[in-house]
Protein backbone atom coordinates (compact mmCIF):
# COMPACT_ATOMS: atom_id res chain seq x y z
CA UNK A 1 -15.27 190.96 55.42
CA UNK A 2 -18.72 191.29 53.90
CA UNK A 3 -21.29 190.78 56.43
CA UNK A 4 -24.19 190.53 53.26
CA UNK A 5 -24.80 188.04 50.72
CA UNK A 6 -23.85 188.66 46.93
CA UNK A 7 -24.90 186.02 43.99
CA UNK A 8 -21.33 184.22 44.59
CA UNK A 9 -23.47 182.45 47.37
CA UNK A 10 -26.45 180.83 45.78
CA UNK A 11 -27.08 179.09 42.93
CA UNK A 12 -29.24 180.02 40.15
CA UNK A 13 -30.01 176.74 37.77
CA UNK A 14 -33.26 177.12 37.16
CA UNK A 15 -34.44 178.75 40.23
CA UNK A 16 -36.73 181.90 39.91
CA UNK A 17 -35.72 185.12 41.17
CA UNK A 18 -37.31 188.08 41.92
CA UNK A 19 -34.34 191.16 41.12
CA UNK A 20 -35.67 194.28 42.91
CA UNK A 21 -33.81 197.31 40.46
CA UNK A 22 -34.01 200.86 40.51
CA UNK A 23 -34.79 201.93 36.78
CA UNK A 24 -36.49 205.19 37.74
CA UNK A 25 -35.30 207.12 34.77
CA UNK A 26 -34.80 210.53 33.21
CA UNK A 27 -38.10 210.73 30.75
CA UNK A 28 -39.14 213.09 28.05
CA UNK A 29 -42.21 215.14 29.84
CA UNK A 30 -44.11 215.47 26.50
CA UNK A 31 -43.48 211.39 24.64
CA UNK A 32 -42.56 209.81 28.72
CA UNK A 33 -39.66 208.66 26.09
CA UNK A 34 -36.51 207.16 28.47
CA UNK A 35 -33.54 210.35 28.17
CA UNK A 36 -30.78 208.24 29.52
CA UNK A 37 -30.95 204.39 30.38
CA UNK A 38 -27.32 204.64 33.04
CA UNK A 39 -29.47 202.63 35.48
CA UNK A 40 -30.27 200.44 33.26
CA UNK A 41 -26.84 199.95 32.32
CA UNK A 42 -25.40 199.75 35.35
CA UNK A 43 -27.79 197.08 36.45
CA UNK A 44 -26.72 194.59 33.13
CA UNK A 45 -23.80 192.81 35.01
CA UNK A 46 -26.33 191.39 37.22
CA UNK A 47 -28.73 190.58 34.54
CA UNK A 48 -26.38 188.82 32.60
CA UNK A 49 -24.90 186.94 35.42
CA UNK A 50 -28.33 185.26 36.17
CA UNK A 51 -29.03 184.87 32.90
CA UNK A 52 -26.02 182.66 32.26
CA UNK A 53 -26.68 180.45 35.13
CA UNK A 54 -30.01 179.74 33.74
CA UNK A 55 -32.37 181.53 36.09
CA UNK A 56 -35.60 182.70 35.49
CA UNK A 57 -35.27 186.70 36.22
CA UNK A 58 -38.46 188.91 37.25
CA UNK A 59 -37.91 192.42 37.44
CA UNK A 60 -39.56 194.57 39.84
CA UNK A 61 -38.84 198.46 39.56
CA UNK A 62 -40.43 201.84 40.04
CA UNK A 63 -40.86 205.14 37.99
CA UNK A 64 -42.08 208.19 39.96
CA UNK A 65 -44.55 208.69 42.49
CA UNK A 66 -48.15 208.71 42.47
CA UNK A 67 -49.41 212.02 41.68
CA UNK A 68 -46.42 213.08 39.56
CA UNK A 69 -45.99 213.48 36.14
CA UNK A 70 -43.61 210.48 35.36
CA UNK A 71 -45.42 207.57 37.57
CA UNK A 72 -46.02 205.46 34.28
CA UNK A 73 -46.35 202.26 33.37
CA UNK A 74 -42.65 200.39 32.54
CA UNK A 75 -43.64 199.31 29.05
CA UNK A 76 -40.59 201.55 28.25
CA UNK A 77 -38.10 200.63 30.06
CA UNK A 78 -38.76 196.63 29.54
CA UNK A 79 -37.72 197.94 25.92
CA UNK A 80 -34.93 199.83 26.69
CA UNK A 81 -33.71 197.07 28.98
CA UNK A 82 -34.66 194.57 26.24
CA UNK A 83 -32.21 196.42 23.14
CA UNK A 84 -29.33 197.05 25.58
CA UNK A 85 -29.79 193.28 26.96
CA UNK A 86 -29.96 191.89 23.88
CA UNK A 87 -32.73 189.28 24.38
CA UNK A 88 -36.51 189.53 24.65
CA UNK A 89 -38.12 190.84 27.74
CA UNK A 90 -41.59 190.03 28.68
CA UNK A 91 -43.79 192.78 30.06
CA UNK A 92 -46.76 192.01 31.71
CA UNK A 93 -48.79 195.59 33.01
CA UNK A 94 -49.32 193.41 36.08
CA UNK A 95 -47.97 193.58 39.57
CA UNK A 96 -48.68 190.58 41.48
CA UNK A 97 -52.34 189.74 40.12
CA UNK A 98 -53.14 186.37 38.02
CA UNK A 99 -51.13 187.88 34.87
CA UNK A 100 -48.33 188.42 36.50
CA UNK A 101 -48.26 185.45 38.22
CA UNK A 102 -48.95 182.97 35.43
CA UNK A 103 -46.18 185.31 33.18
CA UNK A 104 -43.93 183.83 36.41
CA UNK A 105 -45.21 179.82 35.99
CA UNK A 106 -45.00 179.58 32.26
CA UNK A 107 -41.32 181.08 32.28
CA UNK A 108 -38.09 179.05 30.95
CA UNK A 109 -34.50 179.27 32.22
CA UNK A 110 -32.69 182.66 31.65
CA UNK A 111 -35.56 184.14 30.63
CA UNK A 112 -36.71 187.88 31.94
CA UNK A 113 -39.71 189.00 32.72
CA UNK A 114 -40.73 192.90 33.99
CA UNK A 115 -43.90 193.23 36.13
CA UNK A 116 -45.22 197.20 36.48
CA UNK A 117 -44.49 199.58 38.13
CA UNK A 118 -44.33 198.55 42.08
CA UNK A 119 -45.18 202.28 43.07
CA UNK A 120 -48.92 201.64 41.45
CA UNK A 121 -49.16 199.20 44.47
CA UNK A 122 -50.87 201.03 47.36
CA UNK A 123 -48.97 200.06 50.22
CA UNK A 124 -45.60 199.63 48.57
CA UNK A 125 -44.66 202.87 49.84
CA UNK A 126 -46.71 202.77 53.31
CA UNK A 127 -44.84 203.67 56.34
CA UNK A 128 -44.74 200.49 58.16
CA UNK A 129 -42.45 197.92 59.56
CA UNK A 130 -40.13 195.34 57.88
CA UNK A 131 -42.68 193.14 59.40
CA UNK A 132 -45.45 194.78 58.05
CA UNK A 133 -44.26 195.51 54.34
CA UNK A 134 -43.74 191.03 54.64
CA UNK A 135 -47.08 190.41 55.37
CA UNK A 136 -48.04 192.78 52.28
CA UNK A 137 -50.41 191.76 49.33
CA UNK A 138 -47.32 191.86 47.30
CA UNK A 139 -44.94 189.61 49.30
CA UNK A 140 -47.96 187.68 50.01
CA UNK A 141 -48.47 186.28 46.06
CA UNK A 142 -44.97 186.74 44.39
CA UNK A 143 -42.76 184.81 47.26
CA UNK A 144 -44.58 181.53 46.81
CA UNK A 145 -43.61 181.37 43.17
CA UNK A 146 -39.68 182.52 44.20
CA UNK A 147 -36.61 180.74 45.07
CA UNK A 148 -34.17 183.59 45.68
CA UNK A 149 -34.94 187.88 46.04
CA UNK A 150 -31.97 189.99 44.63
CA UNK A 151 -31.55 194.01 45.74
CA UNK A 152 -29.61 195.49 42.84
CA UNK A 153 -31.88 198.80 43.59
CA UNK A 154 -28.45 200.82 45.67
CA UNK A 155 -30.07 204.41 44.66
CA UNK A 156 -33.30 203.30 46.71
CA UNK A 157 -31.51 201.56 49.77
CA UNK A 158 -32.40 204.49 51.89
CA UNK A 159 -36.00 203.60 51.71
CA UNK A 160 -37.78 201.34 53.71
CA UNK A 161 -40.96 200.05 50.99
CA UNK A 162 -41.88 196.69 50.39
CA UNK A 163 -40.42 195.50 47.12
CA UNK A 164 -37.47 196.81 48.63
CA UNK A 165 -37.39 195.26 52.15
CA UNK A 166 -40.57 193.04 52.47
CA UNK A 167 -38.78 189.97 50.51
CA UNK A 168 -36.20 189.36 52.86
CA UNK A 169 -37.47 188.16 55.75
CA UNK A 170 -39.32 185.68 54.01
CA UNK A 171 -36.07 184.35 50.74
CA UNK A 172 -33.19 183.41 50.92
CA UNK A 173 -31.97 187.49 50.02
CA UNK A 174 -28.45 188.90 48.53
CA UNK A 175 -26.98 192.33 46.86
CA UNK A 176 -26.10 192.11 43.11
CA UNK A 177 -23.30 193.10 41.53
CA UNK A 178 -24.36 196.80 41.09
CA UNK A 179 -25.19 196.92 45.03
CA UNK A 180 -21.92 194.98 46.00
CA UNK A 181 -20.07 197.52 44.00
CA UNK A 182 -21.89 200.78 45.19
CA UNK A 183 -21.16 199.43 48.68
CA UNK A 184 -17.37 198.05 48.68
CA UNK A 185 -16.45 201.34 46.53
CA UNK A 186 -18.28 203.54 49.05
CA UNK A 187 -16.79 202.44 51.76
CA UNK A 188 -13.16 202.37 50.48
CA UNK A 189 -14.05 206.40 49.88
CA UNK A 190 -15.41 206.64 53.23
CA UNK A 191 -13.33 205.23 55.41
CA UNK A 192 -9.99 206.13 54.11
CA UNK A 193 -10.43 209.01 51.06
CA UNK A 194 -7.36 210.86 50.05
CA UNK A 195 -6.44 214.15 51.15
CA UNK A 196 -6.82 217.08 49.75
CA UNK A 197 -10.73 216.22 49.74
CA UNK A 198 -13.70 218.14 47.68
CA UNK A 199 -17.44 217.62 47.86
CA UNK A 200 -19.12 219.60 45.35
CA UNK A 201 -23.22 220.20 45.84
CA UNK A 202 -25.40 221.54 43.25
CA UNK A 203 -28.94 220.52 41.60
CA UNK A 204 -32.50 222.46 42.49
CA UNK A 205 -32.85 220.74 46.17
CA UNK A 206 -31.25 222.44 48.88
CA UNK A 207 -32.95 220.19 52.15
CA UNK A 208 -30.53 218.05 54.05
CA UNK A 209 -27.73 219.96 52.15
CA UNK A 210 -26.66 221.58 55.47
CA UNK A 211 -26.58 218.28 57.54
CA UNK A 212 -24.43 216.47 55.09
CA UNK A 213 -22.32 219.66 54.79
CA UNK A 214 -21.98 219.68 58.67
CA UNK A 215 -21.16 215.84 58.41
CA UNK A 216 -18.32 215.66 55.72
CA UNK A 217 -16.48 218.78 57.04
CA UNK A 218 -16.88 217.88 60.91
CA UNK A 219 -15.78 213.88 60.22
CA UNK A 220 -12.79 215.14 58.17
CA UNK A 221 -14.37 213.28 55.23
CA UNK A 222 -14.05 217.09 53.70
CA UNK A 223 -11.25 219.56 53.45
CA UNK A 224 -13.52 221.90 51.36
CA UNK A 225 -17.17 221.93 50.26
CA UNK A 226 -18.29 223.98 47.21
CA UNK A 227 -21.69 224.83 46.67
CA UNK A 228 -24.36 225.60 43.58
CA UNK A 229 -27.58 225.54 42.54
CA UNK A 230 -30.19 226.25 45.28
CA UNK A 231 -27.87 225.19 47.87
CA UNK A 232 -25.55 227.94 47.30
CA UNK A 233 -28.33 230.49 46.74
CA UNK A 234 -29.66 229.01 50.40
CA UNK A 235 -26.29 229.09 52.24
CA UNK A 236 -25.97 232.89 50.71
CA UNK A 237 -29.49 234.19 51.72
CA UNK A 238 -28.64 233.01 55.03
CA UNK A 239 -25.64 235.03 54.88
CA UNK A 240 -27.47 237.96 54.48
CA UNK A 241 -27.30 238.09 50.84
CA UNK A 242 -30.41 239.93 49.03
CA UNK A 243 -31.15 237.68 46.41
CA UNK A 244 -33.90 239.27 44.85
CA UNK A 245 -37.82 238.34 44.97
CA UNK A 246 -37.96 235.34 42.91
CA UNK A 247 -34.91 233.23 44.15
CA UNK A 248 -35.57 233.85 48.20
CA UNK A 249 -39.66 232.77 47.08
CA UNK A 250 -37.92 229.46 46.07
CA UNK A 251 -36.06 229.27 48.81
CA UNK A 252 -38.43 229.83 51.54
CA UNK A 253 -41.26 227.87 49.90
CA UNK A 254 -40.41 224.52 51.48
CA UNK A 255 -38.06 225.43 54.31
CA UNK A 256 -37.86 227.04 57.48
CA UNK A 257 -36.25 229.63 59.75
CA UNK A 258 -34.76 226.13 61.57
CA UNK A 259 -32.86 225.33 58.32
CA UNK A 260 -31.76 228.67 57.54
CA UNK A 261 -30.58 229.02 60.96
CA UNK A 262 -28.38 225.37 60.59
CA UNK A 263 -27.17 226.98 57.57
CA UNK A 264 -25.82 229.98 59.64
CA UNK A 265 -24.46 228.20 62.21
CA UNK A 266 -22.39 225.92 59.78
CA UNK A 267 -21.32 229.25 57.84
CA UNK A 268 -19.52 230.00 60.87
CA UNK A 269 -18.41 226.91 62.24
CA UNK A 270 -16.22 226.17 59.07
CA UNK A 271 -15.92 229.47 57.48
CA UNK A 272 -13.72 229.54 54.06
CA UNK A 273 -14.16 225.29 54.49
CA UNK A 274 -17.27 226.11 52.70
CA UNK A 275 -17.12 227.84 49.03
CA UNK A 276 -19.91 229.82 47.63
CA UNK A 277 -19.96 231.32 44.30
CA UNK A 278 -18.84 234.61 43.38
CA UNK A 279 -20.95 235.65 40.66
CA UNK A 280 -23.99 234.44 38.67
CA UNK A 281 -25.46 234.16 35.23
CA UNK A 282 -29.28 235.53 34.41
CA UNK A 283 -31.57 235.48 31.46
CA UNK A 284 -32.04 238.96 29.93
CA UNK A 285 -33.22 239.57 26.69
CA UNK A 286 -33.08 235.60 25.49
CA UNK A 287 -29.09 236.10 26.65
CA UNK A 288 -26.69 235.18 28.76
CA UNK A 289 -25.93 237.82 31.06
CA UNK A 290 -22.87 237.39 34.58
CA UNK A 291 -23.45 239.46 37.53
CA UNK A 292 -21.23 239.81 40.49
CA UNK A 293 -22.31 239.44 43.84
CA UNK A 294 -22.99 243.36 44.24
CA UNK A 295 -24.88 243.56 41.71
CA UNK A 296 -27.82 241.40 43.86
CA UNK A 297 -30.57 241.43 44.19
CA UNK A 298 -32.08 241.01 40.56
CA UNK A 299 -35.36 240.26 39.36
CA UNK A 300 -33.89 236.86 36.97
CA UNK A 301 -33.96 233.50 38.89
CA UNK A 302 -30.20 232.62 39.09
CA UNK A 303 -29.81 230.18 36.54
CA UNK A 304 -25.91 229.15 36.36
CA UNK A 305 -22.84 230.34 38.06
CA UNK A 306 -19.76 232.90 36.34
CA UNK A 307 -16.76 232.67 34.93
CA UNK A 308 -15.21 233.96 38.33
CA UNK A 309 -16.69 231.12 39.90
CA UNK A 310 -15.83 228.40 37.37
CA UNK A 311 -12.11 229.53 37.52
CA UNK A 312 -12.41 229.81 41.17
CA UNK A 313 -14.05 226.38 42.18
CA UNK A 314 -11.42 224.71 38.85
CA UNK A 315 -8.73 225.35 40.87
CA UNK A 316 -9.94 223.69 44.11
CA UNK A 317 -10.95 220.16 42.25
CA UNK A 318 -7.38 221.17 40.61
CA UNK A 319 -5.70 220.60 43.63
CA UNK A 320 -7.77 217.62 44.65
CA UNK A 321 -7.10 214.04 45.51
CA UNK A 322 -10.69 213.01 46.36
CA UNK A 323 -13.70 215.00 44.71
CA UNK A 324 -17.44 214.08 45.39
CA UNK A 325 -19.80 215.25 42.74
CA UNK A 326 -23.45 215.57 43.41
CA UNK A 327 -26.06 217.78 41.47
CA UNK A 328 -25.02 219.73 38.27
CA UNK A 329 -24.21 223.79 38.55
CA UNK A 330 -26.91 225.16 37.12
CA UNK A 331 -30.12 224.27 34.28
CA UNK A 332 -27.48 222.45 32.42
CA UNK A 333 -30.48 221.47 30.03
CA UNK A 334 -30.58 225.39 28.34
CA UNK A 335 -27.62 225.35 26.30
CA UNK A 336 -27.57 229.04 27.81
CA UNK A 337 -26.78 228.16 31.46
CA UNK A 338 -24.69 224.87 30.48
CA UNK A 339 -21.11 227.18 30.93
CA UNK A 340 -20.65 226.20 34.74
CA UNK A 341 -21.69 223.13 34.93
CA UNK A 342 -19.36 222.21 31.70
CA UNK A 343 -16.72 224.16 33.37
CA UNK A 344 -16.62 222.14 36.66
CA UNK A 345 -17.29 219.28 35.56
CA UNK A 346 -14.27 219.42 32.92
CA UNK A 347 -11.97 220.33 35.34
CA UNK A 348 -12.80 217.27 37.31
CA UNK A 349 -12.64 215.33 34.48
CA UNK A 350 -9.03 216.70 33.72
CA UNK A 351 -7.79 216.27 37.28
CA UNK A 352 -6.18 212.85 38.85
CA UNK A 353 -8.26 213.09 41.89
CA UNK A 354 -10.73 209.98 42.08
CA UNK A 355 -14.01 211.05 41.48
CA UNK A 356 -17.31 210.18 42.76
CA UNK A 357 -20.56 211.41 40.98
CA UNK A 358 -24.09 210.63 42.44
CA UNK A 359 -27.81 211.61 41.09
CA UNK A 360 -29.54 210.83 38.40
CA UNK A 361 -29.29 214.46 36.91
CA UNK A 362 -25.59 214.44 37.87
CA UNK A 363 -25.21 211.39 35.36
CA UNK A 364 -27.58 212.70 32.76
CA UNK A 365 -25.40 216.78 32.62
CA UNK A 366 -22.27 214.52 32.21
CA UNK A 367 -24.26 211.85 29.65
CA UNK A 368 -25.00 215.40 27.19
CA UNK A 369 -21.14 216.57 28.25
CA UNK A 370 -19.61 213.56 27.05
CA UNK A 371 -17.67 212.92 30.51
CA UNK A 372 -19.54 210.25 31.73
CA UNK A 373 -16.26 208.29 30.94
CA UNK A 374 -14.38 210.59 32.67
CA UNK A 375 -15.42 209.48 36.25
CA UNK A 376 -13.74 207.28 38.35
CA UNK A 377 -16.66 206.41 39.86
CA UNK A 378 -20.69 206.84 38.97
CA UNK A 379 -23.32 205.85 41.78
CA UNK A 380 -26.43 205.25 41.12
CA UNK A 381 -27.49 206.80 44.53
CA UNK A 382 -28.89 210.31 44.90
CA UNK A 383 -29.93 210.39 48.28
CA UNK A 384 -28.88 206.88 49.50
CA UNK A 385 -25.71 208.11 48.87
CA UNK A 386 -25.68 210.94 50.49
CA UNK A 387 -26.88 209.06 53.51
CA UNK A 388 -24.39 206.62 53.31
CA UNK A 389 -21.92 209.81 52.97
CA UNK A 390 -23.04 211.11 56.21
CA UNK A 391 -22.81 207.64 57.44
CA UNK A 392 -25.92 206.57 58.12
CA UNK A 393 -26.53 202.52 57.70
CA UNK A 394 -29.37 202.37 54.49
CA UNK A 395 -32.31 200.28 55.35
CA UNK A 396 -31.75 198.07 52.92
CA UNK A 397 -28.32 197.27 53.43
CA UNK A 398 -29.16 196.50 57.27
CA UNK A 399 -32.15 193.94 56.11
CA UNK A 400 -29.84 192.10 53.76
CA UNK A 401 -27.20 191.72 56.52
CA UNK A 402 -30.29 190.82 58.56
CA UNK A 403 -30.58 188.48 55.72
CA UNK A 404 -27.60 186.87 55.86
CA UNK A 405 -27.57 185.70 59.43
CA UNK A 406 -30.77 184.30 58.99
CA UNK A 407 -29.54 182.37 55.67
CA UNK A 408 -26.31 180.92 57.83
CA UNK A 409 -29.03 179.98 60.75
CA UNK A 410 -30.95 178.19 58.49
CA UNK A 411 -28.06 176.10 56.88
């Protein structure tokens, strides 16, 4: 039994509804052009579904983070969302100011309407209470003019900001379609995945790696964990492997001795549970060039894995009944370091395990690989699913069954 509402317990006819997303996209650093619109995609059902019972649908969403290169305005995803939807979509570069809230009064039935970008709201990502984030400026002028607040945003639901949480003390709250399936697919994997099990890490973020490592191999969730990417280059260096100049700089510019020693202690608590590659590939000369372990350290960053390790880690997911997929296996986007992560992720595509990929970048390798379709199973969640994963309860979920008692009190 659920203990959260989904849209099978409200009605929609002609109510207004503020439907909190997460279209933080994949953008082209030189045009801010969208790469891949999966989110967007993913997030239609719901859409649709309101649509059809003649609500009027505001869309709040983020892109970025103040200070970085992609927090832009969302006049391009309101397009992007607009030719895959198939109907206009209003976009006012307004939060919850006078435009934006006279875009929400004039509105019809089933039409949508995207404010900005939340994140350009100061205190949307403050580090305050539930409490706090519903007393906000933002909660403050958009509840008045709402009848019902939807969280469709499953890749954010490990953080506690306001357009995310703020909402539902204050509206009658529920999970779309994209969070009710995140969450009753998740949990099926969870609590009873099939045996032999692989988790695969990879990507260019190694913090956390170790914890969720330590959590899927000590719960059983795991049989075996193979590593890439940074992860596997921090899980070797604190093996004792000499890495070379470049690649341990990386490594040991946002971490510390604490992690490395975590890392250590795991290493040896599950031994040959935990798979690290066998061999690498560099750039030398504008080529492609493996190297064995022995031949570290090198002066190259390490920008893929081998053949040795492709074959190696193929025949693992081979043998697999459950595989977990997060991160791709090396800079997938040079066509030069593209071999591993094409190898791995073929072979998971080619086995009858049930497959779960998370990340954003994860979705994107397989979007260029033509495997998307492949998957059993593609999560919108980078880090709220690796939370989840290591079973911790995501903020958001825990409001909107917070949410739900409240709704049953007050009928």
């Amino acid at each position: 039994m659920r203990d959260y509402n989904t849209l099978d317990d409200f009605s929609f006819e002609a109510k207004t509804v503020l439907l909190r997303v997460d279209f933080n996209l994949p953008l082209d650093k030189t045009s801010f052009e969208v790469l891949d619109t999966t989110r967007i995609q993913l997030a239609l059902p719901t859409i649709k579904e309101l649509i059809s019972k003649n609500a009027r649908v505001v869309i709040l969403a983020h892109q970025g983070r103040k200070g970085s290169w992609d927090f832009i305005h969302l006049n391009p995803h309101a397009q992007a969302l607009e030719e895959l939807l198939g109907q206009s979509v209003t976009f006012v570069e307004d939060i919850y100011g006078e435009q934006a809230k006279q875009a929400i009064k004039n509105m019809k039935d089933g039409e949508v309407l995207m404010l900005d970008n939340v994140r350009m709201f100061e205190a949307e990502t403050a580090k305050v209470s539930v409490e706090q984030h519903s007393h906000s400026e933002l909660v403050s002028n958009l509840a008045p003019l709402a009848d019902i607040y939807v969280n469709d945003a499953f890749a954010a639901a490990h953080r506690k900001q306001c357009s995310l949480v703020g909402f539902m003390p204050v509206l009658p709250s529920c999970a779309g379609r994209l969070m009710e399936k995140e969450l009753t697919t998740l949990e099926s994997i969870v609590r009873n995945p099939n045996h032999p099990s692989v988790f695969l890490f990879g990507g260019a973020k190694f913090s956390d790696v170790v914890v969720t490592v330590d959590r899927v191999l000590g719960s059983g969730l795991a049989d075996k964990v193979l590593l890439t990417g940074l992860p596997a280059n921090a899980f070797l260096y604190a093996k004792g492997t000499c890495l070379g100049e470049k690649n341990e700089a990386i490594l040991l510019k946002d971490s510390s001795n604490e992690e490395f020693e975590k890392i250590r202690a795991a290493l040896s608590k599950y031994g040959d549970a935990i798979c690290l590659p066998k061999d690498f590939a560099v750039e030398r000369q504008d080529s492609r060039v493996e190297i064995s372990l022995d031949q570290l350290p090198v002066d190259e960053p390490l920008f893929d894995i081998g053949q040795m390790t492709i074959e190696v880690f193929s025949a693992e997911i081979n043998e697999a009944k459950t595989v977990f997929l997060s991160g791709p296996c090396g800079v997938f986007e040079n066509p030069l370091f593209r071999a591993g992560t094409k190898g791995v992720f073929e072979a998971i595509a080619r086995s009858d395990a049930f497959s779960l990929v998370g990340g954003g970048h994860t979705v994107a390798s397989l979007e260029q690989l033509g495997l998307k379709q492949e998957m059993s199973h593609i999560s919108t969640g980078g880090g709220s699913l690796e939370k989840f994963m290591m079973g911790e309860e995501l903020v958001v979920v825990s409001e909107l069954k917070k949410a739900c008692k409240k709704n049953l009190v007050d009928a």
